[in-house]
N, C-alpha and C. Protein backbone atom coordinates (compact mmCIF):
# COMPACT_ATOMS: atom_id res chain seq x y z
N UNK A 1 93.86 104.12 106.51
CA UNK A 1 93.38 102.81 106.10
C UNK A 1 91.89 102.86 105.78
N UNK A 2 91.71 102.43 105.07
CA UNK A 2 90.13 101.79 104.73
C UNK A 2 89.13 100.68 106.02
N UNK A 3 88.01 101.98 105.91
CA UNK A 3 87.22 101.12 107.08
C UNK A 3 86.47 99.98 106.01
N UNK A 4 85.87 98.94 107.13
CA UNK A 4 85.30 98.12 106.35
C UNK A 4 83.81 98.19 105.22
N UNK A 5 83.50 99.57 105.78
CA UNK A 5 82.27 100.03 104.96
C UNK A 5 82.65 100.45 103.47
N UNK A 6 83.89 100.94 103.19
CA UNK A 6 84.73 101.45 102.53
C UNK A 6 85.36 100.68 101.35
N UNK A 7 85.82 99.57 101.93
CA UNK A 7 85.99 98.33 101.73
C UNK A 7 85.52 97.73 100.49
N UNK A 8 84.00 96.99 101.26
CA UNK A 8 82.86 96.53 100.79
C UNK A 8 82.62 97.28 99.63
N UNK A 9 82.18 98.74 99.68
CA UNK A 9 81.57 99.52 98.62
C UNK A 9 82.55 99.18 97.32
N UNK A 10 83.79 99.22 97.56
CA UNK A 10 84.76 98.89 96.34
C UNK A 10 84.69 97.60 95.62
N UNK A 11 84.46 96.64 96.70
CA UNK A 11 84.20 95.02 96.11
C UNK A 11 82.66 95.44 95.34
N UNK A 12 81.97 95.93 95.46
CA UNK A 12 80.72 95.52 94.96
C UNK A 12 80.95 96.60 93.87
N UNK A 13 81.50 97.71 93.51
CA UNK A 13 81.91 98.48 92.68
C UNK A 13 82.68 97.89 91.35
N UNK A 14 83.54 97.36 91.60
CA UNK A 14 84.19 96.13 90.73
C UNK A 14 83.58 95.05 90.29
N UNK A 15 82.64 94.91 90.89
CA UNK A 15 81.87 93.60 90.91
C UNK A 15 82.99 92.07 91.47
N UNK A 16 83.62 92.86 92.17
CA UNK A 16 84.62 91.57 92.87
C UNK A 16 83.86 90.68 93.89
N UNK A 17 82.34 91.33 94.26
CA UNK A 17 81.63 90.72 95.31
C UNK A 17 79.97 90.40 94.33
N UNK A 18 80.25 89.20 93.81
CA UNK A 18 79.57 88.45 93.12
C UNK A 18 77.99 87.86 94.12
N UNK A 19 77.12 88.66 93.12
CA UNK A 19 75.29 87.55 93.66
C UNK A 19 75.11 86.39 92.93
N UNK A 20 74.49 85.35 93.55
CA UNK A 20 74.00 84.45 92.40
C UNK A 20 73.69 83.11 93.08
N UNK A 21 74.00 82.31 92.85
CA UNK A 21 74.40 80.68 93.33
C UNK A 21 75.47 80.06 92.49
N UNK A 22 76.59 80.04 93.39
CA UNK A 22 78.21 79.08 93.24
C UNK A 22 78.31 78.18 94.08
N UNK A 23 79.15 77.51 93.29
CA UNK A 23 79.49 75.92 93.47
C UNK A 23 81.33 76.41 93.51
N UNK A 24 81.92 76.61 95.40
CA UNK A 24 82.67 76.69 95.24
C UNK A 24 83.86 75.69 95.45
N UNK A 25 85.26 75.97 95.02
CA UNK A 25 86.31 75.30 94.99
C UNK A 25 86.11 73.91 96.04
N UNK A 26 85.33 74.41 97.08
CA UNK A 26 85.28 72.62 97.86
C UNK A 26 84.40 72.19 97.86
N UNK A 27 83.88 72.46 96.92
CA UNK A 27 82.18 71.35 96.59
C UNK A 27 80.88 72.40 97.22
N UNK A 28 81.21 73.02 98.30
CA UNK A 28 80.04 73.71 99.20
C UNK A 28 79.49 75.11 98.76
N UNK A 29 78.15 74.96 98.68
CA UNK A 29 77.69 76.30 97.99
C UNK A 29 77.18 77.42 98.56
N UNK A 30 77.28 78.78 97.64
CA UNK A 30 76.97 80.34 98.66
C UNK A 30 76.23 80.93 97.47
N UNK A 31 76.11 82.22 98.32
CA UNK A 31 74.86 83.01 97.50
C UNK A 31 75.95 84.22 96.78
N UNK A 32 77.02 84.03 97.63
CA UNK A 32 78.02 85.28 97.67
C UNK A 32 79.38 84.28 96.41
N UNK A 33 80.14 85.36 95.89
CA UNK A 33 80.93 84.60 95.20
C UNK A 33 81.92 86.10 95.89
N UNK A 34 83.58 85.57 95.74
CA UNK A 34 84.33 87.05 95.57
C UNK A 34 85.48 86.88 94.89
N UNK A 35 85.43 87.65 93.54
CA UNK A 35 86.29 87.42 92.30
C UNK A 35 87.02 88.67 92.68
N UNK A 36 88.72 88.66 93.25
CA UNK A 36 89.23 89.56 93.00
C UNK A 36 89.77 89.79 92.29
N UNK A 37 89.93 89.04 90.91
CA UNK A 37 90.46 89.43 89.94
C UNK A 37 89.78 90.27 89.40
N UNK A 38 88.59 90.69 89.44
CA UNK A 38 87.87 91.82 88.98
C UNK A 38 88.04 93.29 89.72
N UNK A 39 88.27 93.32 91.18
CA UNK A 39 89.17 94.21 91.77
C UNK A 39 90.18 94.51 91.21
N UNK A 40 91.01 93.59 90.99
CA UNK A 40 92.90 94.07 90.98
C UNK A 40 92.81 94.63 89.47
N UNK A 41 91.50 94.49 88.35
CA UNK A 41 91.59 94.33 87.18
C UNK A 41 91.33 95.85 86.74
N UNK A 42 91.02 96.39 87.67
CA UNK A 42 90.54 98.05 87.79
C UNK A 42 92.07 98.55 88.71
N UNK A 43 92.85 99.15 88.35
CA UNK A 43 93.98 100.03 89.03
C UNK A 43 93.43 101.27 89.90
N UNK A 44 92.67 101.85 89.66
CA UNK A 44 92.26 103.11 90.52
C UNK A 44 91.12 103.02 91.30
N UNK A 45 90.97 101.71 91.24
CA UNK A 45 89.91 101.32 92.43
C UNK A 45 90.74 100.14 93.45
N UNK A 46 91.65 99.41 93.29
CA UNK A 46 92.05 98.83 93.67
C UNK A 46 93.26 99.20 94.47
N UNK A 47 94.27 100.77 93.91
CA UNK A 47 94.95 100.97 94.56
C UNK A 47 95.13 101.46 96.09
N UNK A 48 94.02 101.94 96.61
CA UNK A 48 93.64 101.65 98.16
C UNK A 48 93.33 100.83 98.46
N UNK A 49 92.97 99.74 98.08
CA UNK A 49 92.47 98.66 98.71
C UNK A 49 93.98 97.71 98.66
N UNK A 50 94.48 98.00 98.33
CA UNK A 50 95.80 97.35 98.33
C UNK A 50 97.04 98.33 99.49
N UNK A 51 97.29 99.16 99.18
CA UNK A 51 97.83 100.43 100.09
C UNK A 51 97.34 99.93 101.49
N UNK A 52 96.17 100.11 102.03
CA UNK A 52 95.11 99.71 102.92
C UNK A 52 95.72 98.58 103.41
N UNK A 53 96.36 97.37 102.65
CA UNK A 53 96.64 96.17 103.36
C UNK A 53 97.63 96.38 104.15
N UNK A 54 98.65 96.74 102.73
CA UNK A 54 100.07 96.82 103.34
C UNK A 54 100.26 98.07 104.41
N UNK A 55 99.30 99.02 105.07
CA UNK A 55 99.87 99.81 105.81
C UNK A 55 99.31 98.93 107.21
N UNK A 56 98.44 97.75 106.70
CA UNK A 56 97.96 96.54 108.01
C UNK A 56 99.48 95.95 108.55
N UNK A 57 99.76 95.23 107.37
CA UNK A 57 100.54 94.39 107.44
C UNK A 57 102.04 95.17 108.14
N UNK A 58 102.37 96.27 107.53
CA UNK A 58 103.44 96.90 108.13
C UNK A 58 103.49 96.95 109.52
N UNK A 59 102.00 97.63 110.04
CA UNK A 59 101.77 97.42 111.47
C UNK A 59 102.20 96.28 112.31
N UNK A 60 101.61 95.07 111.75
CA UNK A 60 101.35 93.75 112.72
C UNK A 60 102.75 92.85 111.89
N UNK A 61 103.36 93.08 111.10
CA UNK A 61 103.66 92.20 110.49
C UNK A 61 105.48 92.87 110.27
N UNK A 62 105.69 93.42 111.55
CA UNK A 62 107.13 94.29 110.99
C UNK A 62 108.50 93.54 110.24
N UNK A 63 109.10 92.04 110.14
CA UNK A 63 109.99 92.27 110.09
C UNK A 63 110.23 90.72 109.24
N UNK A 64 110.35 90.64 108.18
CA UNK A 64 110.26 89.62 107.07
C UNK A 64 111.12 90.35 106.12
N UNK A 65 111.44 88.84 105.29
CA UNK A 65 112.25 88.99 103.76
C UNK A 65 111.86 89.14 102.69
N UNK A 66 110.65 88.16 102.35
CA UNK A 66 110.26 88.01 101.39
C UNK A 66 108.78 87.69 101.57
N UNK A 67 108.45 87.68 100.30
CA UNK A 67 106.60 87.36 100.57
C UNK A 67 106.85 86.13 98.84
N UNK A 68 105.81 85.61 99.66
CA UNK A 68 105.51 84.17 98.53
C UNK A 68 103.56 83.96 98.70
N UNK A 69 103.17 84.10 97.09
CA UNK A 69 101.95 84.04 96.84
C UNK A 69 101.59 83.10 96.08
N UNK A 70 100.14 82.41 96.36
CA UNK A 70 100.42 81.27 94.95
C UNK A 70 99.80 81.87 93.82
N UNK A 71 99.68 81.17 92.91
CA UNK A 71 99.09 81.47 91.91
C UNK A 71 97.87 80.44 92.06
N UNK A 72 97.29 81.11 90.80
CA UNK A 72 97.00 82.56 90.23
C UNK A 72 96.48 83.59 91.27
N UNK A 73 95.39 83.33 92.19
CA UNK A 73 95.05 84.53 92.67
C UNK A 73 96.04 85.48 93.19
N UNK A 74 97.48 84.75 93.62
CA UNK A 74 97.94 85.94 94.53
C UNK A 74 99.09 86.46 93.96
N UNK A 75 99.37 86.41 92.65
CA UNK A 75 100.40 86.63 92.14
C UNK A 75 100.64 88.43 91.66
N UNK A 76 99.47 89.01 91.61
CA UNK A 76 99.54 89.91 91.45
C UNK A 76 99.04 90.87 92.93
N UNK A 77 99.00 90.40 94.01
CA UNK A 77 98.50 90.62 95.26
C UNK A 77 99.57 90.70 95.52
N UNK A 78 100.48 89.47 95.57
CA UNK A 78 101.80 89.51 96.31
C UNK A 78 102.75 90.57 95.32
N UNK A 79 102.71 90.45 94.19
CA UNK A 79 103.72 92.05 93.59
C UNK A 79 103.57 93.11 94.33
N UNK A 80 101.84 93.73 94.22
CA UNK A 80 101.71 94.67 94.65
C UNK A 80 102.10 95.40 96.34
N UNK A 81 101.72 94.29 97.42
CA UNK A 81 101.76 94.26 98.62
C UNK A 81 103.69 94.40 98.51
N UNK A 82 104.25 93.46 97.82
CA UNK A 82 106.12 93.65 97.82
C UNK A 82 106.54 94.59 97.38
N UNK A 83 105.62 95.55 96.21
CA UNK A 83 105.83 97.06 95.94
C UNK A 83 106.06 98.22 96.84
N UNK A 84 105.19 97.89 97.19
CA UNK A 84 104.85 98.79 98.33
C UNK A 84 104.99 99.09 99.48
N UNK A 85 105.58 97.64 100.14
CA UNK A 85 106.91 97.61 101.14
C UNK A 85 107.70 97.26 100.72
N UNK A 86 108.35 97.62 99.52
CA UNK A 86 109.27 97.37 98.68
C UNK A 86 110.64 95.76 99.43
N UNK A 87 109.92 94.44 98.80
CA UNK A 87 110.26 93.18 99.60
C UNK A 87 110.12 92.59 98.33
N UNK A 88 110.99 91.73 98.23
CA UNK A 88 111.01 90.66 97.05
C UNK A 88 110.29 90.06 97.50
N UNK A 89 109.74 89.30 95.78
CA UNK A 89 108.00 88.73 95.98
C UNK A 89 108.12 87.35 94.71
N UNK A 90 108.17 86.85 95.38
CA UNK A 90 108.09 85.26 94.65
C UNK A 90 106.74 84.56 95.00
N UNK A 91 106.67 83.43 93.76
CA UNK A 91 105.35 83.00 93.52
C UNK A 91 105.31 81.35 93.53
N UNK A 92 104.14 80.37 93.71
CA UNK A 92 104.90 78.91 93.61
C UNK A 92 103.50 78.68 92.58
N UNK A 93 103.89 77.67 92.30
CA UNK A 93 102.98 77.20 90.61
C UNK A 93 102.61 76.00 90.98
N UNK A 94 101.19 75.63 90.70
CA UNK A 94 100.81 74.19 90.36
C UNK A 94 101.47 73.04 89.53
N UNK A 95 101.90 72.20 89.91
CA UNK A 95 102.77 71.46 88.96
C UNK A 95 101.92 69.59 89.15
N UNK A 96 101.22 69.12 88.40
CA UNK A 96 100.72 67.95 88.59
C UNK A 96 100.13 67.74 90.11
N UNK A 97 99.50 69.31 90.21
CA UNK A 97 98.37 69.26 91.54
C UNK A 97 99.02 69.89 92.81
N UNK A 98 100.67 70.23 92.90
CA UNK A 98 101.29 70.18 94.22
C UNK A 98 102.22 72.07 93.18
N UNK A 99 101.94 72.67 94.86
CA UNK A 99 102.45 73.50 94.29
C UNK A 99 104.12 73.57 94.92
N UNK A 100 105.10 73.89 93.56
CA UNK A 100 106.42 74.11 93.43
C UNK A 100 106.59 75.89 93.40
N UNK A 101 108.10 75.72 93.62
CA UNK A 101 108.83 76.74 93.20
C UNK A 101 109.43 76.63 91.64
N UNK A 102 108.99 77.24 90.75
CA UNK A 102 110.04 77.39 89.28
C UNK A 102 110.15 78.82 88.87
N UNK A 103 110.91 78.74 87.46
CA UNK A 103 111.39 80.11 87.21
C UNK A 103 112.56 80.44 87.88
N UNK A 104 113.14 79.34 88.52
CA UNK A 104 114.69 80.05 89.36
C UNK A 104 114.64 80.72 90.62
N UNK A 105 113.14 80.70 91.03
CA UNK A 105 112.62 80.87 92.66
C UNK A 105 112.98 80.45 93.70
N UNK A 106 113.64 81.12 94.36
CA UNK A 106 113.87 80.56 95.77
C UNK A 106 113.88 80.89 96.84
N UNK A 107 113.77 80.21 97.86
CA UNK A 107 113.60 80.74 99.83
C UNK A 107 114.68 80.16 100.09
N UNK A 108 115.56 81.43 100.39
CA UNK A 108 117.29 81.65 101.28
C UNK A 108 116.82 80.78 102.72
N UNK A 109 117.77 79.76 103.19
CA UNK A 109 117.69 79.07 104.17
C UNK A 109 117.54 80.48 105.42
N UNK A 110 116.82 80.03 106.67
CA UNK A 110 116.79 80.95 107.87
C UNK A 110 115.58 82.23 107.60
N UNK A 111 115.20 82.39 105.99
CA UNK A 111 114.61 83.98 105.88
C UNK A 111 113.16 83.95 106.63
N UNK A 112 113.07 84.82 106.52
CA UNK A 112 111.54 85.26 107.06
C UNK A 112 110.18 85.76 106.03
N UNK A 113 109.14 84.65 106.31
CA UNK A 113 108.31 84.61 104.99
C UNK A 113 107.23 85.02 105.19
N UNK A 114 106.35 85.66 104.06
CA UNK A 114 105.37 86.29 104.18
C UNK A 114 104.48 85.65 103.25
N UNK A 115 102.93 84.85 103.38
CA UNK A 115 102.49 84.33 102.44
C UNK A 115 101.63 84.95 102.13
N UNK A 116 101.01 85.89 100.81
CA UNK A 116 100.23 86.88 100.53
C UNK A 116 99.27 86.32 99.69
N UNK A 117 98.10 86.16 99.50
CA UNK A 117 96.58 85.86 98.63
C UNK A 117 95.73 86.87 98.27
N UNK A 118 95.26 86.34 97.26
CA UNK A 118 94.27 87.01 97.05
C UNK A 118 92.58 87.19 98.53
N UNK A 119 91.72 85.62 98.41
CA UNK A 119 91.67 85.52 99.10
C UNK A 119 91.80 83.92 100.27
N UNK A 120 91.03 84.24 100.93
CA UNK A 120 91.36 82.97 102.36
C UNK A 120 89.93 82.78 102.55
N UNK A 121 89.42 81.30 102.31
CA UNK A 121 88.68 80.42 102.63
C UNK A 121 88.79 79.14 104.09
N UNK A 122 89.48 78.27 103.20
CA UNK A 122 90.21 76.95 103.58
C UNK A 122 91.34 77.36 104.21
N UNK A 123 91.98 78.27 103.54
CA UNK A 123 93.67 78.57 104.06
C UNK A 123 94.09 77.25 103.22
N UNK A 124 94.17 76.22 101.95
CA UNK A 124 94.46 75.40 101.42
C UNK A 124 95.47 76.08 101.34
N UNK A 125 95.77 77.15 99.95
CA UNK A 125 96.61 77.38 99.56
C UNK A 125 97.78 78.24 100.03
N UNK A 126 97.62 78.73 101.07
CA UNK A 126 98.32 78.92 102.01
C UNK A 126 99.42 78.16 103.33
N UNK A 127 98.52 77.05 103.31
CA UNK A 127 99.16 75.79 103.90
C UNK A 127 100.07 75.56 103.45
N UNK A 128 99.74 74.81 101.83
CA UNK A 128 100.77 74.61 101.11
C UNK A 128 102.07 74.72 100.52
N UNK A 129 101.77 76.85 100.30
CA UNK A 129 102.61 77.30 100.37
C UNK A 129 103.95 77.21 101.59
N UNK A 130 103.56 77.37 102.73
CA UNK A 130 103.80 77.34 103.67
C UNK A 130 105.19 76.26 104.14
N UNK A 131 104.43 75.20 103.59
CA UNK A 131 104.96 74.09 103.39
C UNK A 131 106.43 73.91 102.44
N UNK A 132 105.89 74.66 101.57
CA UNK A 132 107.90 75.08 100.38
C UNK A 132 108.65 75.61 101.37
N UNK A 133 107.98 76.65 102.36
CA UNK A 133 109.10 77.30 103.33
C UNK A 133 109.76 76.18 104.32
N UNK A 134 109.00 75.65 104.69
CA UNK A 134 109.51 74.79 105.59
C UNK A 134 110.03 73.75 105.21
N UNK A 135 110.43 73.29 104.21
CA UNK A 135 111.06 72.62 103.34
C UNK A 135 112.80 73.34 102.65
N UNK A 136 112.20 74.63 102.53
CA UNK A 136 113.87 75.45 102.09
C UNK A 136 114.42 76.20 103.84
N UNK A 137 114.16 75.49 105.28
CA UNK A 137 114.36 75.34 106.29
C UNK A 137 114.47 77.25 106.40
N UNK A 138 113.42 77.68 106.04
CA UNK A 138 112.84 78.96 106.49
C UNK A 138 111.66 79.03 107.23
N UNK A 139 111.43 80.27 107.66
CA UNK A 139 110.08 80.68 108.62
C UNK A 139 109.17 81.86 108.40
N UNK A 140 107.90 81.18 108.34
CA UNK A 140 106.62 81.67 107.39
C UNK A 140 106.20 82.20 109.11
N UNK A 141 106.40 83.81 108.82
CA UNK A 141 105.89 84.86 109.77
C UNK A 141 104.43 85.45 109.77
N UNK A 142 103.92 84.90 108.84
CA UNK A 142 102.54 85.36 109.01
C UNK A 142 101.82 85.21 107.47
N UNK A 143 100.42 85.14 107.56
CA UNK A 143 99.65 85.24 106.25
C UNK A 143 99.06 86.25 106.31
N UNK A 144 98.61 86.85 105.00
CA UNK A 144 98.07 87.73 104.60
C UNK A 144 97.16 88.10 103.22
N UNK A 145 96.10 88.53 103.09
CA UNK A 145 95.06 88.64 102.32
C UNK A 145 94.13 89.87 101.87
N UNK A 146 93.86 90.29 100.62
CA UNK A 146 92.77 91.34 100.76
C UNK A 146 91.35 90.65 101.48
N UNK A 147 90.52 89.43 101.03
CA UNK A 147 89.87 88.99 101.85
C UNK A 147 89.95 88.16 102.14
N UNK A 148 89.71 88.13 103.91
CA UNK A 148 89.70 87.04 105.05
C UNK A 148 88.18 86.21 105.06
N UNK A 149 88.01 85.56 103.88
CA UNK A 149 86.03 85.05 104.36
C UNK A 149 86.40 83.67 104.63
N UNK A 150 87.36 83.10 105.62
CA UNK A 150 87.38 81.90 106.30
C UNK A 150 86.26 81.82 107.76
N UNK A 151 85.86 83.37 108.10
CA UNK A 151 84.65 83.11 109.58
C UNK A 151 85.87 82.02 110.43
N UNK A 152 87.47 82.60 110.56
CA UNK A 152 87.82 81.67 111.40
C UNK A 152 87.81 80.09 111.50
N UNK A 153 87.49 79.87 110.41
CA UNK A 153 87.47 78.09 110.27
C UNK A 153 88.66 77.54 109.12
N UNK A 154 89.48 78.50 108.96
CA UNK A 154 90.58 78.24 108.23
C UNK A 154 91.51 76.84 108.98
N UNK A 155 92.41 75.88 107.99
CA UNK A 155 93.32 75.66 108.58
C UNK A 155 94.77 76.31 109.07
N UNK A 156 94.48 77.41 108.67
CA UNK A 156 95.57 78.35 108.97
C UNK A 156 95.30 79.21 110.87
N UNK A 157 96.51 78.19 111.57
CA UNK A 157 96.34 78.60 113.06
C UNK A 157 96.93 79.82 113.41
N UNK A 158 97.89 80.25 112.37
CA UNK A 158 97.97 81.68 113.06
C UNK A 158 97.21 82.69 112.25
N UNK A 159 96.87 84.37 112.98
CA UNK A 159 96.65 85.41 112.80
C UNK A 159 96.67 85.73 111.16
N UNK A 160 95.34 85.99 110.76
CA UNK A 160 95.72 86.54 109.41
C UNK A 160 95.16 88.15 109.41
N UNK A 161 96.04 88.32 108.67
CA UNK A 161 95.88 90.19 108.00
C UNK A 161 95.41 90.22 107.13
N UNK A 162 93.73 90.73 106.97
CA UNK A 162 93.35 91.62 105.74
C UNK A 162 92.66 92.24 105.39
N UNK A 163 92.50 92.92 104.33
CA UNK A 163 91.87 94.59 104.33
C UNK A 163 90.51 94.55 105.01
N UNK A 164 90.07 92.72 104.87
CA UNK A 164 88.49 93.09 104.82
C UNK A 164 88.27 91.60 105.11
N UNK A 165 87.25 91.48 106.29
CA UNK A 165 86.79 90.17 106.69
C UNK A 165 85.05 89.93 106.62
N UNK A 166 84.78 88.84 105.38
CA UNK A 166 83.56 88.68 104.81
C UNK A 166 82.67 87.92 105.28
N UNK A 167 81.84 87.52 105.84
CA UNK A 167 81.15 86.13 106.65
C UNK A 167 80.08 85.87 105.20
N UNK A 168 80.67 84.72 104.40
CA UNK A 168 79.86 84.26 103.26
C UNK A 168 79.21 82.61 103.91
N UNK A 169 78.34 82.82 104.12
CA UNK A 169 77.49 81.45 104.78
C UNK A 169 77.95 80.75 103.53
N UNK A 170 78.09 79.11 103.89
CA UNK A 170 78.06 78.03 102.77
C UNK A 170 77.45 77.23 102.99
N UNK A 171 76.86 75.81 102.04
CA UNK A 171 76.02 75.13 102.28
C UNK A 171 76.27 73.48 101.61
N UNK A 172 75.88 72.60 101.60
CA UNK A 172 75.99 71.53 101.41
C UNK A 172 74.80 71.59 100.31
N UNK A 173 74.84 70.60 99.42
CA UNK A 173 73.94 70.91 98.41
C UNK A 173 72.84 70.20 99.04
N UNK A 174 72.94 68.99 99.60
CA UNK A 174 71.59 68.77 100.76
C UNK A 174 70.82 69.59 101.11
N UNK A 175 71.49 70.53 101.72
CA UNK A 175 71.50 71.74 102.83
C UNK A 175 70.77 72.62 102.45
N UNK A 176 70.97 73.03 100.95
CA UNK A 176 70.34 74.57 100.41
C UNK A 176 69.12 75.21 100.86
N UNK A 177 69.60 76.41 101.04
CA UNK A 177 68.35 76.96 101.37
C UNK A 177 67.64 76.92 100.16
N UNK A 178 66.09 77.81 100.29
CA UNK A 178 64.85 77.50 99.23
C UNK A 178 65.24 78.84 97.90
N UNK A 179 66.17 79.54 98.76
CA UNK A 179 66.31 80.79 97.41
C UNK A 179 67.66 79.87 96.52
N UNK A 180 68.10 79.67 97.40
CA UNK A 180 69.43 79.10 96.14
C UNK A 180 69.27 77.55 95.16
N UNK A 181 68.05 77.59 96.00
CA UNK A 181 67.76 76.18 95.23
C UNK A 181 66.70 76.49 93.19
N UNK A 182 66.38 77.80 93.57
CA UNK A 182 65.52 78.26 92.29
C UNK A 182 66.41 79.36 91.58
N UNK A 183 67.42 78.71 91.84
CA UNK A 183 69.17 80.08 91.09
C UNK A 183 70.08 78.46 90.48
N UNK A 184 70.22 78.68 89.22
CA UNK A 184 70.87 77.93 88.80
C UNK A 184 72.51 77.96 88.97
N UNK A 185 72.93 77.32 89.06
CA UNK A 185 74.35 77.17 89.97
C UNK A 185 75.64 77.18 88.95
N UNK A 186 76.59 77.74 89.48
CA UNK A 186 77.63 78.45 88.29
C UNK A 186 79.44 77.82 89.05
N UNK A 187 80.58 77.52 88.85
CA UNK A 187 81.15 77.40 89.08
C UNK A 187 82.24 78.49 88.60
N UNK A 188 82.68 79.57 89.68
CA UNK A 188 83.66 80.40 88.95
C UNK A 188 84.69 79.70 90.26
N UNK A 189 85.95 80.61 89.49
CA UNK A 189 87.31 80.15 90.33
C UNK A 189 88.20 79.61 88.97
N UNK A 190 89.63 79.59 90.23
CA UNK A 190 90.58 78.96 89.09
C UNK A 190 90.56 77.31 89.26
N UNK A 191 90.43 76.72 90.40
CA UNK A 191 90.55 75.13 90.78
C UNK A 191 89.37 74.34 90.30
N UNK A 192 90.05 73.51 89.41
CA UNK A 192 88.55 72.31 89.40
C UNK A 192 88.53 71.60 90.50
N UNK A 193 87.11 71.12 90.41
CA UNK A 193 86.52 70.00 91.28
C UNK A 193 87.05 69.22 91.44
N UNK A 194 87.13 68.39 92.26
CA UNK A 194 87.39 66.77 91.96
C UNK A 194 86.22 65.70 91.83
């Protein structure tokens, strides 16, 4: 497995571990941004860092059906991670703000679920997901992520798995410190504001 020094060097190699000043997905701002689509977007830098998860997840995470990722970030997270413990890997889609199952997707009543991301902040989209399972009267065994930069303040109460856990301070735009206040401010991500 990949230590976390190891890790890191790859995110900033990709440039998946973004400098600057962002304005992220919940209004609150950092100095740090982390685009893993710029990771997953490189194959031979990414394929340990992915390997790396799933030999986590195999560990702590033995005995599930399926894995369900949302989109966009985790759609190609969750392929790869279902590759590789070779597990069917379904995805749920934004549909007028609420995410669904389409495409003929579905969670077999009783199975055992695995919710895979890119990464974990809020744990929003993970909740959510979560939520289709418990609705197709299945059970969501655990979450999982390449990065964990929730610092534990996720709404997600159980245990998460992932390659790499980030402590990205955030701030209230009140709040800003004096360097981020003379960095003009950028909004990346897939979610608009409200």
């Amino acid at each position: 497995m990949l230590s976390y020094e190891e890790s890191l060097k790859i995110l900033k190699e990709t440039n998946a571990l973004l400098e600057g000043h962002f304005i992220l997905s919940s209004g609150l701002h950092s100095a740090q941004y982390v685009q893993c689509a710029q990771l997953l977007s490189k194959p031979d830098k990414s394929a340990n860092f992915c390997k790396s998860l799933a030999e986590k997840i195999s560990k702590e995470l033995k005995d599930f059906d399926l894995i369900l990722s949302p989109a966009m970030g985790g759609v190609v997270i969750g392929y790869e991670i279902g590759r590789l413990l070779n597990k069917e890997t379904i995805f749920s889609e934004r549909v007028n703000g609420q995410f669904k199952l389409r495409r003929d997707f579905h969670i077999s009543k009783k199975s055992k679920v695995l919710i895979v991301e890119d990464v974990i902040t809020t744990g929003k989209s993970s909740i959510e997901c979560s939520k289709l399972v418990s609705i197709a009267d299945a059970q969501v065994v655990g979450f999982a992520c390449l990065i964990d930069r929730s610092n534990g303040k996720s709404s997600i109460n159980e245990k998460i798995v992932s390659q790499i856990e980030i402590n990205i301070p955030t701030y209230k735009e009140i709040d800003l410190p004096k360097n981020l206040i003379s960095i003009p401010a950028i909004k990346p991500g897939s979610r608009e504001l409200k």
